[in-house]
Protein backbone atom coordinates (compact mmCIF):
# COMPACT_ATOMS: atom_id res chain seq x y z
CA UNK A 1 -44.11 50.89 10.43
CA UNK A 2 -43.79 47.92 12.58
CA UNK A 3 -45.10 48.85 16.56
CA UNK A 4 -42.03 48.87 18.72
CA UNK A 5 -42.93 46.71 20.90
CA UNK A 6 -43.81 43.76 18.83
CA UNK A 7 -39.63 43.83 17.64
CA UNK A 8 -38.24 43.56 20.94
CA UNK A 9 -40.67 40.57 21.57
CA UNK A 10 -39.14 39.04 18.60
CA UNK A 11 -35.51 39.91 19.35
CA UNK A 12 -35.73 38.59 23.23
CA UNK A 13 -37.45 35.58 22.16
CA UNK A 14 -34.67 35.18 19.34
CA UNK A 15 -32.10 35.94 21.84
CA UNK A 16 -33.23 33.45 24.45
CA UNK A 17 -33.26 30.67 21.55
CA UNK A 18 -29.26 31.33 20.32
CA UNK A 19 -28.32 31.03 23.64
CA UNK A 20 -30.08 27.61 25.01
CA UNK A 21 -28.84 25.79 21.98
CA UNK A 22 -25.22 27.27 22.05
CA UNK A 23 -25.32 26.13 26.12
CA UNK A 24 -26.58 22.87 25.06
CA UNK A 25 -23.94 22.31 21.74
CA UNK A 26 -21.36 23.21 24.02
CA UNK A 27 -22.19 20.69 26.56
CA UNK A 28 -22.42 18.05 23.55
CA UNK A 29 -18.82 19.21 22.28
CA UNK A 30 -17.35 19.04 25.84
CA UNK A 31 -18.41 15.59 26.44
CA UNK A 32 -17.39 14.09 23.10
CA UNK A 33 -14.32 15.35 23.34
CA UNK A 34 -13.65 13.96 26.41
CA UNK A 35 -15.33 10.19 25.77
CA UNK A 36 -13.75 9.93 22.65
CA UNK A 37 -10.34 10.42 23.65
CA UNK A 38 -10.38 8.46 26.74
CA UNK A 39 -11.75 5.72 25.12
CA UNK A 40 -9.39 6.05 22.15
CA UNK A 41 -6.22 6.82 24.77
CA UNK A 42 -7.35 3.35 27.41
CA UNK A 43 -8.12 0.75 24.09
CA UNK A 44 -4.51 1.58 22.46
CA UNK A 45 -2.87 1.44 26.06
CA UNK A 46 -4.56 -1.99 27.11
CA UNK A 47 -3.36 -3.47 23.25
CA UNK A 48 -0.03 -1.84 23.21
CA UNK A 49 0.51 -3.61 26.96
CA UNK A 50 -1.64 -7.00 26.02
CA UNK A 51 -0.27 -7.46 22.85
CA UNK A 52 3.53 -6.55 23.45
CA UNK A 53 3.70 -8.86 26.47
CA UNK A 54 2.00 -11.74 24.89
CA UNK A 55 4.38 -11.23 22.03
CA UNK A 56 7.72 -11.39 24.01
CA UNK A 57 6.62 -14.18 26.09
CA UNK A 58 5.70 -15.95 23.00
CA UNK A 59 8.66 -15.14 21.38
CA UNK A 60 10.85 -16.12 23.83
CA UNK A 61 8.91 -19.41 24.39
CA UNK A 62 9.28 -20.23 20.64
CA UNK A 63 13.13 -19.62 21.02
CA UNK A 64 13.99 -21.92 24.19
CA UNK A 65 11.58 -25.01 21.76
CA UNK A 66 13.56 -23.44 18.18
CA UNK A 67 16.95 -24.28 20.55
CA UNK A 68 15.66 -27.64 22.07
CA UNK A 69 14.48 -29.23 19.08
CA UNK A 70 17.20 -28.37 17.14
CA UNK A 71 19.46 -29.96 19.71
CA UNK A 72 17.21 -32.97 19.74
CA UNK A 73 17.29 -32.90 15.46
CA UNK A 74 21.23 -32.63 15.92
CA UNK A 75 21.72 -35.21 18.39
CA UNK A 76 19.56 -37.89 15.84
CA UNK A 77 21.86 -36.84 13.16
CA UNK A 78 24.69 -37.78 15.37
CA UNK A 79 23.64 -40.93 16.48
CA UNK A 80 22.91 -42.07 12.70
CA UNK A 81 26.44 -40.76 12.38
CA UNK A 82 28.34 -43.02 15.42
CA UNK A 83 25.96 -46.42 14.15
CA UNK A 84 27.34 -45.96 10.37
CA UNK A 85 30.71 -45.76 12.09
CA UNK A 86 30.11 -48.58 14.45
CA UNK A 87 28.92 -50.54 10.70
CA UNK A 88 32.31 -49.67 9.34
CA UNK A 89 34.50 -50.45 12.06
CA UNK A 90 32.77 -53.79 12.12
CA UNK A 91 33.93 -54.21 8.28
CA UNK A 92 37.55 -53.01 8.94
CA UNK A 93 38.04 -55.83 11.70
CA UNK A 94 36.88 -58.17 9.55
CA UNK A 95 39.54 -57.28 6.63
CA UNK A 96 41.65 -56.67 9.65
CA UNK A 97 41.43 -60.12 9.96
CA UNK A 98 41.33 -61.70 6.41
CA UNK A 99 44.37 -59.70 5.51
CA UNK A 100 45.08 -62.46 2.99
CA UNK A 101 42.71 -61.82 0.80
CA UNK A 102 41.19 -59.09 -1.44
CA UNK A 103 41.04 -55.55 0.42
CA UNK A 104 37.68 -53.55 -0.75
CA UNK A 105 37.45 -50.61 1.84
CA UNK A 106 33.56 -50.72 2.93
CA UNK A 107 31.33 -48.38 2.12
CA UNK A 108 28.16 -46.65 3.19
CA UNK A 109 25.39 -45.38 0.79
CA UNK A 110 24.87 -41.63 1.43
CA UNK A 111 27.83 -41.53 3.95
CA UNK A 112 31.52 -40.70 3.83
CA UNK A 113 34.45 -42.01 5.59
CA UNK A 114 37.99 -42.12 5.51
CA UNK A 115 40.67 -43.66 7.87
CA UNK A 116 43.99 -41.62 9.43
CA UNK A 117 46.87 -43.52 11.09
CA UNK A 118 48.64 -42.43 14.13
CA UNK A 119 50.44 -39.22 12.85
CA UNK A 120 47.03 -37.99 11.14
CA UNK A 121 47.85 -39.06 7.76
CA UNK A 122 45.40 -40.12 5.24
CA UNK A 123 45.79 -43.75 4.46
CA UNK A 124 42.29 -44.21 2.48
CA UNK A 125 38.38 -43.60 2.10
CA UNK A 126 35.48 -42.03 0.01
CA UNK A 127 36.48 -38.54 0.83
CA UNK A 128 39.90 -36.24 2.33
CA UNK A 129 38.04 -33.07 3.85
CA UNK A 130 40.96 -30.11 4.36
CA UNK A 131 40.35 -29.29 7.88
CA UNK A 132 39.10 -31.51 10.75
CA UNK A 133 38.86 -31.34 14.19
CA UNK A 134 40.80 -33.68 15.62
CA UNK A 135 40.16 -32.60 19.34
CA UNK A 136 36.11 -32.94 18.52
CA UNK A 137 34.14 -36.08 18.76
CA UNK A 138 31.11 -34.82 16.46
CA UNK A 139 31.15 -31.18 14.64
CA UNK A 140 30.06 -29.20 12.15
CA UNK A 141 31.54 -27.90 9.00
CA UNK A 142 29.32 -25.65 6.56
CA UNK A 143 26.25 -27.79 6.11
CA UNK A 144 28.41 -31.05 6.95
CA UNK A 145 28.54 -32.87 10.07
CA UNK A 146 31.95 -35.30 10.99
CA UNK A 147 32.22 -38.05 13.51
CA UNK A 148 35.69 -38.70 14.32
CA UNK A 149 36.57 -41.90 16.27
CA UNK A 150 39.54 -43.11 17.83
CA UNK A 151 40.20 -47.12 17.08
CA UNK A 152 41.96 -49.23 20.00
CA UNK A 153 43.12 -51.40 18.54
CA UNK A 154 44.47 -50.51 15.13
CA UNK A 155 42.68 -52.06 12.33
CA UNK A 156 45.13 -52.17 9.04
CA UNK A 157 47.72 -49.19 9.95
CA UNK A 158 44.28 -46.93 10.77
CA UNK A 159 44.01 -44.81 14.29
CA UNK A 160 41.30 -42.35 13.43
CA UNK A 161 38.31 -42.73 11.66
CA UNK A 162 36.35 -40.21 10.15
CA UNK A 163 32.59 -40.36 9.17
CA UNK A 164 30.89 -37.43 7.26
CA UNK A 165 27.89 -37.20 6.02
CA UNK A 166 25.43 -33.80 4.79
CA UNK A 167 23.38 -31.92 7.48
CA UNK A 168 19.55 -32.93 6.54
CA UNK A 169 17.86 -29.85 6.33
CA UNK A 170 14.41 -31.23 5.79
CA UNK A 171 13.69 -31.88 10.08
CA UNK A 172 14.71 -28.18 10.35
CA UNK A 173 12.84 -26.38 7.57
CA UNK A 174 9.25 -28.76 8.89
CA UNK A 175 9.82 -27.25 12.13
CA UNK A 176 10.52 -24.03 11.23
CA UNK A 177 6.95 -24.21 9.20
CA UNK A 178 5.33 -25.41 12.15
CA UNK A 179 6.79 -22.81 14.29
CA UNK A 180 5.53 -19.97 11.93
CA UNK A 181 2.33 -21.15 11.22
CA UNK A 182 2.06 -21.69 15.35
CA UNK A 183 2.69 -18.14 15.95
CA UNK A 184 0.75 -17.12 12.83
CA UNK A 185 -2.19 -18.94 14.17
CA UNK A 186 -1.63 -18.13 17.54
CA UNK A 187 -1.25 -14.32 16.92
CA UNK A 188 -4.35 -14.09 14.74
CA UNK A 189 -5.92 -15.77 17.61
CA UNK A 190 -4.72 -13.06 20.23
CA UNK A 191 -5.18 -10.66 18.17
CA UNK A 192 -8.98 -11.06 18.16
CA UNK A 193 -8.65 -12.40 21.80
CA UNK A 194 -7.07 -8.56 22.64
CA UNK A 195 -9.49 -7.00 20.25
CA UNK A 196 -12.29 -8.43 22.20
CA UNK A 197 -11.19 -7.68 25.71
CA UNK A 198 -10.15 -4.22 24.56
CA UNK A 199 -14.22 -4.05 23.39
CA UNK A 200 -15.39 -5.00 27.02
CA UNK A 201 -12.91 -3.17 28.93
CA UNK A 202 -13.71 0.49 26.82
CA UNK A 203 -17.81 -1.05 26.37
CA UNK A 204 -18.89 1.68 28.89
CA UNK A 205 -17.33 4.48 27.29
CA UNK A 206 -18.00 3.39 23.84
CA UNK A 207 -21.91 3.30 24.92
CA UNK A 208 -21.45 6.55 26.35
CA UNK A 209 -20.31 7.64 23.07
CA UNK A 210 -23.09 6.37 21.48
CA UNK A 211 -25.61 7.30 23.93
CA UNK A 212 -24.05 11.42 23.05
CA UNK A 213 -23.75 10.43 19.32
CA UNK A 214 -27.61 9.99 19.44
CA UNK A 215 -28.27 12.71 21.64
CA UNK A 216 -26.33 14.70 19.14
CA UNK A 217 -28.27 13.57 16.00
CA UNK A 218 -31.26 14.78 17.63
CA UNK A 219 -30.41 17.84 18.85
CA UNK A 220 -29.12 19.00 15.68
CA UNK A 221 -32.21 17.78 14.12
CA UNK A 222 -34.23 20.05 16.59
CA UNK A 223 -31.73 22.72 16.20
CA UNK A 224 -32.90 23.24 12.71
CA UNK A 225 -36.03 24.44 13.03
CA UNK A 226 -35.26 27.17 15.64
CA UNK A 227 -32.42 28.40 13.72
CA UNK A 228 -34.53 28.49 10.62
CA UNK A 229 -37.27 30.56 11.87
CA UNK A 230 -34.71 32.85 13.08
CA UNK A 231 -33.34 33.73 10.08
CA UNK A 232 -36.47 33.54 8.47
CA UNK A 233 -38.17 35.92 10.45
CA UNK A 234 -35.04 38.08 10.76
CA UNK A 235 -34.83 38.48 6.84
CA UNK A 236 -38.84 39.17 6.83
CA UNK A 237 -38.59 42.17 8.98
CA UNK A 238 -35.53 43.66 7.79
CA UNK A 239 -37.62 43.36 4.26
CA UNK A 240 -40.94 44.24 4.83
CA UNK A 241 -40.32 46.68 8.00
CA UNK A 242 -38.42 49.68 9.17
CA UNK A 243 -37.85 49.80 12.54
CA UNK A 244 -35.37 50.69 15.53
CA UNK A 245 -32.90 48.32 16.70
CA UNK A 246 -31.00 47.51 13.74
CA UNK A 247 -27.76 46.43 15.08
CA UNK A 248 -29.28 44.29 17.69
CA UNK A 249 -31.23 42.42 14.57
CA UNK A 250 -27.83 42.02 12.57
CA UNK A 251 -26.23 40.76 15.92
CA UNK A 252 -29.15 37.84 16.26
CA UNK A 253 -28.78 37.40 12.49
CA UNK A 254 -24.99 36.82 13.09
CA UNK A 255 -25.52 34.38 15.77
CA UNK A 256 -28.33 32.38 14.13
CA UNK A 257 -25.90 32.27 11.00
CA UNK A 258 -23.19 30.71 13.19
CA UNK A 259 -25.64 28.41 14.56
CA UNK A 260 -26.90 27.76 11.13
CA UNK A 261 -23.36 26.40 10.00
CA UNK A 262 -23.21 24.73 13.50
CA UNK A 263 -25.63 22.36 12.47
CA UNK A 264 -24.39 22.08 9.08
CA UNK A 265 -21.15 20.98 9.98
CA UNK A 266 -22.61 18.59 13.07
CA UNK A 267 -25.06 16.76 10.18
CA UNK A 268 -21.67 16.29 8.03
CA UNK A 269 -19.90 14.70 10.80
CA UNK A 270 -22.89 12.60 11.51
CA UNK A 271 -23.73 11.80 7.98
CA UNK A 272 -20.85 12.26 5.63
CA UNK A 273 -20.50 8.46 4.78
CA UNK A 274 -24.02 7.80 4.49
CA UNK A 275 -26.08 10.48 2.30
CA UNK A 276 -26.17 10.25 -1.42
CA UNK A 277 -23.98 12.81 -3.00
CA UNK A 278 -24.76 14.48 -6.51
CA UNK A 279 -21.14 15.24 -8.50
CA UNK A 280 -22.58 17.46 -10.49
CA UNK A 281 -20.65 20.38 -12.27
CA UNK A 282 -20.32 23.68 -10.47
CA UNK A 283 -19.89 26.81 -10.76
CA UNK A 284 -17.20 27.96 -8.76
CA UNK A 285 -16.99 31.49 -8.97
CA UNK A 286 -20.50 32.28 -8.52
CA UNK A 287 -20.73 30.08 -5.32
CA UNK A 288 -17.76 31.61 -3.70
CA UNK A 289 -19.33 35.28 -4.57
CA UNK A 290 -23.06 33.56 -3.20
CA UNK A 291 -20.95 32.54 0.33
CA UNK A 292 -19.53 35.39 0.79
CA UNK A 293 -22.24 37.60 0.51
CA UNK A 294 -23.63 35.18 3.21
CA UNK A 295 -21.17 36.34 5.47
CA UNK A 296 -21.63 39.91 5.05
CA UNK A 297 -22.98 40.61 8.21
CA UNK A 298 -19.94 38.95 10.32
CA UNK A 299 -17.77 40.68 7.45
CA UNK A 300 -19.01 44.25 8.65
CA UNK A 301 -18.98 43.56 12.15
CA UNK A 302 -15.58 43.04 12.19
CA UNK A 303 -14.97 45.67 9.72
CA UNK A 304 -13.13 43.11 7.50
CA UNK A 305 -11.65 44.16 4.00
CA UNK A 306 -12.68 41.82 1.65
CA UNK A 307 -10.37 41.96 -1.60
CA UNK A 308 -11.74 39.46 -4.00
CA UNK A 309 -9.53 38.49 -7.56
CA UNK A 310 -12.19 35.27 -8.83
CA UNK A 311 -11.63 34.27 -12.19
CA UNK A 312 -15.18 34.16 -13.76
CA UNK A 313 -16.73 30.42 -14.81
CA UNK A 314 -14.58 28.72 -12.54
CA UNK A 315 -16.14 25.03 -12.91
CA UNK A 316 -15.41 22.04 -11.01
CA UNK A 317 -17.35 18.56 -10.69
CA UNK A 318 -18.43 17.80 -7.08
CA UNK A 319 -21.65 17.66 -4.50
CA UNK A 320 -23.25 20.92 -4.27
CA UNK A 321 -23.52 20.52 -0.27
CA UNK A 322 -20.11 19.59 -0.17
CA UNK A 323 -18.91 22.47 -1.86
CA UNK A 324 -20.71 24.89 0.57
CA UNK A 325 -19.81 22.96 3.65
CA UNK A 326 -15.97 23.48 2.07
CA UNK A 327 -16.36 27.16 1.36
CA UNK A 328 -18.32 27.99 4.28
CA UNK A 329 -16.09 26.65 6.73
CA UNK A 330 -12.94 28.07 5.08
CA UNK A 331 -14.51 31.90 5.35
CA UNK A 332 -15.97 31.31 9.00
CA UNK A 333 -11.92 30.81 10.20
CA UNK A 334 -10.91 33.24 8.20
CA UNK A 335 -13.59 36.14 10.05
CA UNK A 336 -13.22 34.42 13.27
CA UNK A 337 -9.40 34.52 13.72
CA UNK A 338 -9.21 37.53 11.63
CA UNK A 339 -8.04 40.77 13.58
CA UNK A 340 -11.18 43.95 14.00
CA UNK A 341 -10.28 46.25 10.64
CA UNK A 342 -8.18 42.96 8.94
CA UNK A 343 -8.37 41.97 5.32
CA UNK A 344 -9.57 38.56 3.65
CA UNK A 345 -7.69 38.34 0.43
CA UNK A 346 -10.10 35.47 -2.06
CA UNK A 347 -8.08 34.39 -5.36
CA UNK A 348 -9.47 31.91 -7.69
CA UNK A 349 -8.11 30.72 -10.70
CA UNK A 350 -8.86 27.58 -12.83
CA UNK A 351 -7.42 24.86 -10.68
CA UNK A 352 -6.68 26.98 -7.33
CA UNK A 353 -7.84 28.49 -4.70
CA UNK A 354 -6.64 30.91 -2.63
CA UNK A 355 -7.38 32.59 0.82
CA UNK A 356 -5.73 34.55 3.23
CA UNK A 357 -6.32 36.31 6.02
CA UNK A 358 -5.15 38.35 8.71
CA UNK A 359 -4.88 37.84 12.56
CA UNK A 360 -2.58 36.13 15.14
CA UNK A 361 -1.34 33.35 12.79
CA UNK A 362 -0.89 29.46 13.29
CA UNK A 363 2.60 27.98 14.84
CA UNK A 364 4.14 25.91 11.97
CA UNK A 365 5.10 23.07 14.93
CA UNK A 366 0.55 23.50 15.47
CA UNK A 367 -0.84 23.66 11.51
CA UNK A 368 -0.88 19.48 11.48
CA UNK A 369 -2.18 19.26 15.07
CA UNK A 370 -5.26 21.58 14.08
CA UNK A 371 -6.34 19.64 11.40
CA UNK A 372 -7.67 16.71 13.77
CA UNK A 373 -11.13 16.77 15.01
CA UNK A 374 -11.60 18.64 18.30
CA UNK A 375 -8.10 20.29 17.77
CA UNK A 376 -7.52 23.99 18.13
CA UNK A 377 -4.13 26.11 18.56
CA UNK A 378 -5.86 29.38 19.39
CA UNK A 379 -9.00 28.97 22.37
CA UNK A 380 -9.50 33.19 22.41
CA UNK A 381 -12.02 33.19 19.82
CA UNK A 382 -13.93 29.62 20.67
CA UNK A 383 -15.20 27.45 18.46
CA UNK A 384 -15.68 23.50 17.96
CA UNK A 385 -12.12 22.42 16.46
CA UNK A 386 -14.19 20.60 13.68
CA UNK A 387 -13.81 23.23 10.79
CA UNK A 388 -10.72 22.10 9.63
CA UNK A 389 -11.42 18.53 10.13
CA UNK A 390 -14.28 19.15 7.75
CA UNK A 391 -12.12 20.87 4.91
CA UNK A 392 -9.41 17.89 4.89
CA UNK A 393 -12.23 15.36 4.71
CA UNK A 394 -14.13 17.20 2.15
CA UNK A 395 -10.56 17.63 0.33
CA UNK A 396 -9.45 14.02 0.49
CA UNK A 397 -13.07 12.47 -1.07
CA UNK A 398 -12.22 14.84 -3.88
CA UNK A 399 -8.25 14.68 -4.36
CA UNK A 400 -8.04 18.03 -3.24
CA UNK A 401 -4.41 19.42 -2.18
CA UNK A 402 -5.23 21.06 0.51
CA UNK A 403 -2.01 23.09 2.15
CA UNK A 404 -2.03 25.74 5.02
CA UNK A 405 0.91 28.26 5.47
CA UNK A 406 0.96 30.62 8.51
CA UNK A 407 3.26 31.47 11.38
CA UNK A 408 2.74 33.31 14.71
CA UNK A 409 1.81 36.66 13.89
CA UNK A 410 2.00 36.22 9.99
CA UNK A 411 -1.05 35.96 7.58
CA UNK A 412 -2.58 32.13 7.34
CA UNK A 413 -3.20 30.84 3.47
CA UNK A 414 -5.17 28.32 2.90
CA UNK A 415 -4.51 26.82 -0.53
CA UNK A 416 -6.96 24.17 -2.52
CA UNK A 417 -5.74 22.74 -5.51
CA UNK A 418 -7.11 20.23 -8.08
């Protein structure tokens, strides 16, 4: 028999430990929370306002150049339009003149013409277009444009005459090329210009992150050891001694547990892109049966019903730690938010997994908000917000189907399928 007074020495000193780190972890949580989505809430703010009105005022100062340029393209056209036509009328005074001889209508390589007398008849030329505007000086018809002049005098019987020629696309499409790869190169440009103003204007934030991030890493590293001993020591004297005080040993056993998949889950959010992972084949069913005997203690203190239907040799390829870190976050929402005297219902078949629980149930319009880091629907019970954030990770990296059915007041069911 262990003296009584050595076991509350150990239980006070246990006690003291649980709740200086679960002070200091919920300081950490508190502050990350808060840098991380001010930070995250100022740098899309500052691009969505940078970058928006950098875009319209580039936008609209590529438009008003588009409109003068192609007024400036237009008007050259033109002009090459009224010289050929000056070139022509030239020709038809001089056969104006020579009457008497030969008549061979002049004409102009890669232009078109034709001559109208008084009552807009055609009288001859290298082309009759059906409609023209005879009120216009220059215009445009499809991808055509027409100069139509007015001779004083006559020249051979002809009053109008009309020079045609096809719009030249080529000035256009150049500065339409220079005009995109402008506002390519000038948005990649401003892109990184906002990128890097966004940087300085959220740098003190972002080092306060990191300042917590490391202050993080190392308080979980020096929560270990605590925790460890705990449980350690907690297990050794439940098997070696009998004593008094039971129930305050499985309440300290409880809390280390919780602080023991605390740190788990804070070492997976630090580390989960940069430790080595082992796929190994598992065996499903006996893990889920090793977890849950884990979690007997917070099982009976809640009085929980566990009903468990696990199809034996369950196998499935993926990291041991994973796999725990999966389970063991799955079971620790479905005690927590499970009602005093509720049931835990665990089905596993090849291919599935099934759990549900009772309690107070998810809104349908909350289940997706949940699932983001730091995100809870129900604050009663406490709690980080990073469980579920775990399980969808852990899920995606694996191709898991991961789907979550509840409603307020209804049982939640968490399904994984692969």
């Amino acid at each position: 028999m262990i003296k009584h007074s050595v076991v509350p020495s150990v239980k006070a000193r246990s006690k003291i430990e649980v709740v200086k780190v679960v002070r200091v972890v919920n300081f950490i949580n508190r502050q990350a929370i808060v840098m991380l989505s001010s930070e995250k809430r100022s740098l899309i703010r500052f691009l969505i306002i940078y970058l928006s009105s950098t875009f319209v005022l580039f936008a609209l100062g590529t438009y008003i150049f588009y409109n003068f340029q192609k007024h400036q393209i237009m008007d050259s056209q033109n002009d090459k339009l009224q010289l050929k036509s000056e070139h022509i009328l030239q020709k038809l005074r001089e056969l104006h003149q020579t009457f008497d001889q030969p008549l061979f209508y002049p004409n102009e390589p890669s232009f078109d013409s034709a001559i109208y007398n008084l009552d807009k008849a055609y009288i001859f030329g290298t082309f009759n277009p059906k409609k023209i505007a005879w009120d216009k000086e220059f215009y445009q018809d499809g991808e055509k444009l027409f100069y139509l002049y007015r001779m004083k005098p006559y020249y051979l019987g002809a009053v109008y005459l009309l020079v045609g020629q096809d719009l030249d696309k080529k000035p256009f499409e150049a500065l339409v090329r220079m005009l995109v790869l402008f506002l390519i190169g000038a948005g990649v440009l401003l892109t990184l210009l906002g990128f890097f103003l966004g940087r300085l204007f959220t740098a003190p934030m972002r080092e306060s992150i990191e300042m917590m991030d490391r202050f993080i890493e190392d308080t979980t590293h020096e929560l270990n050891t605590p925790v460890s001993t705990i449980l350690s020591n907690i297990e050794l004297i439940d098997t070696l001694y009998e004593c008094e005080g039971k129930t305050e040993m499985k309440r300290i056993e409880m809390a280390s547990k919780t602080l023991s998949r605390l740190y788990e889950d804070l070492t997976f959010l630090k580390l989960n892109h940069n430790y080595h992972r082992k796929i190994e084949k598992l065996n499903l069913s006996n893990l889920l049966i090793e977890r849950l005997a884990f979690y007997d203690t917070l099982i009976e203190a809640k009085a929980i019903k566990v009903v468990k239907d696990i199809a034996p040799d369950v196998f499935i390829e993926m990291d041991h730690n994973d796999a725990i870190r999966l389970l063991d976050n799955i079971f620790s929402n479905a005690i927590k938010y499970n009602y005093k005297s509720g049931r835990i219902e665990v089905t596993l078949t090849a291919g599935k997994l099934e759990i549900i629980n009772d309690g107070e149930g998810i809104r349908k319009e909350d289940i997706r908000l949940i699932q983001s880091r730091f995100k809870r629907a129900n604050s009663s019970e406490g709690g980080f917000g990073i469980g579920l954030d775990i399980i969808g990770q852990i899920a995606k990296r694996y191709n898991f189907k991961l789907e979550i059915i509840s409603d307020t007041n209804q049982p939640t069911k968490v399904i994984l399928s692969w």
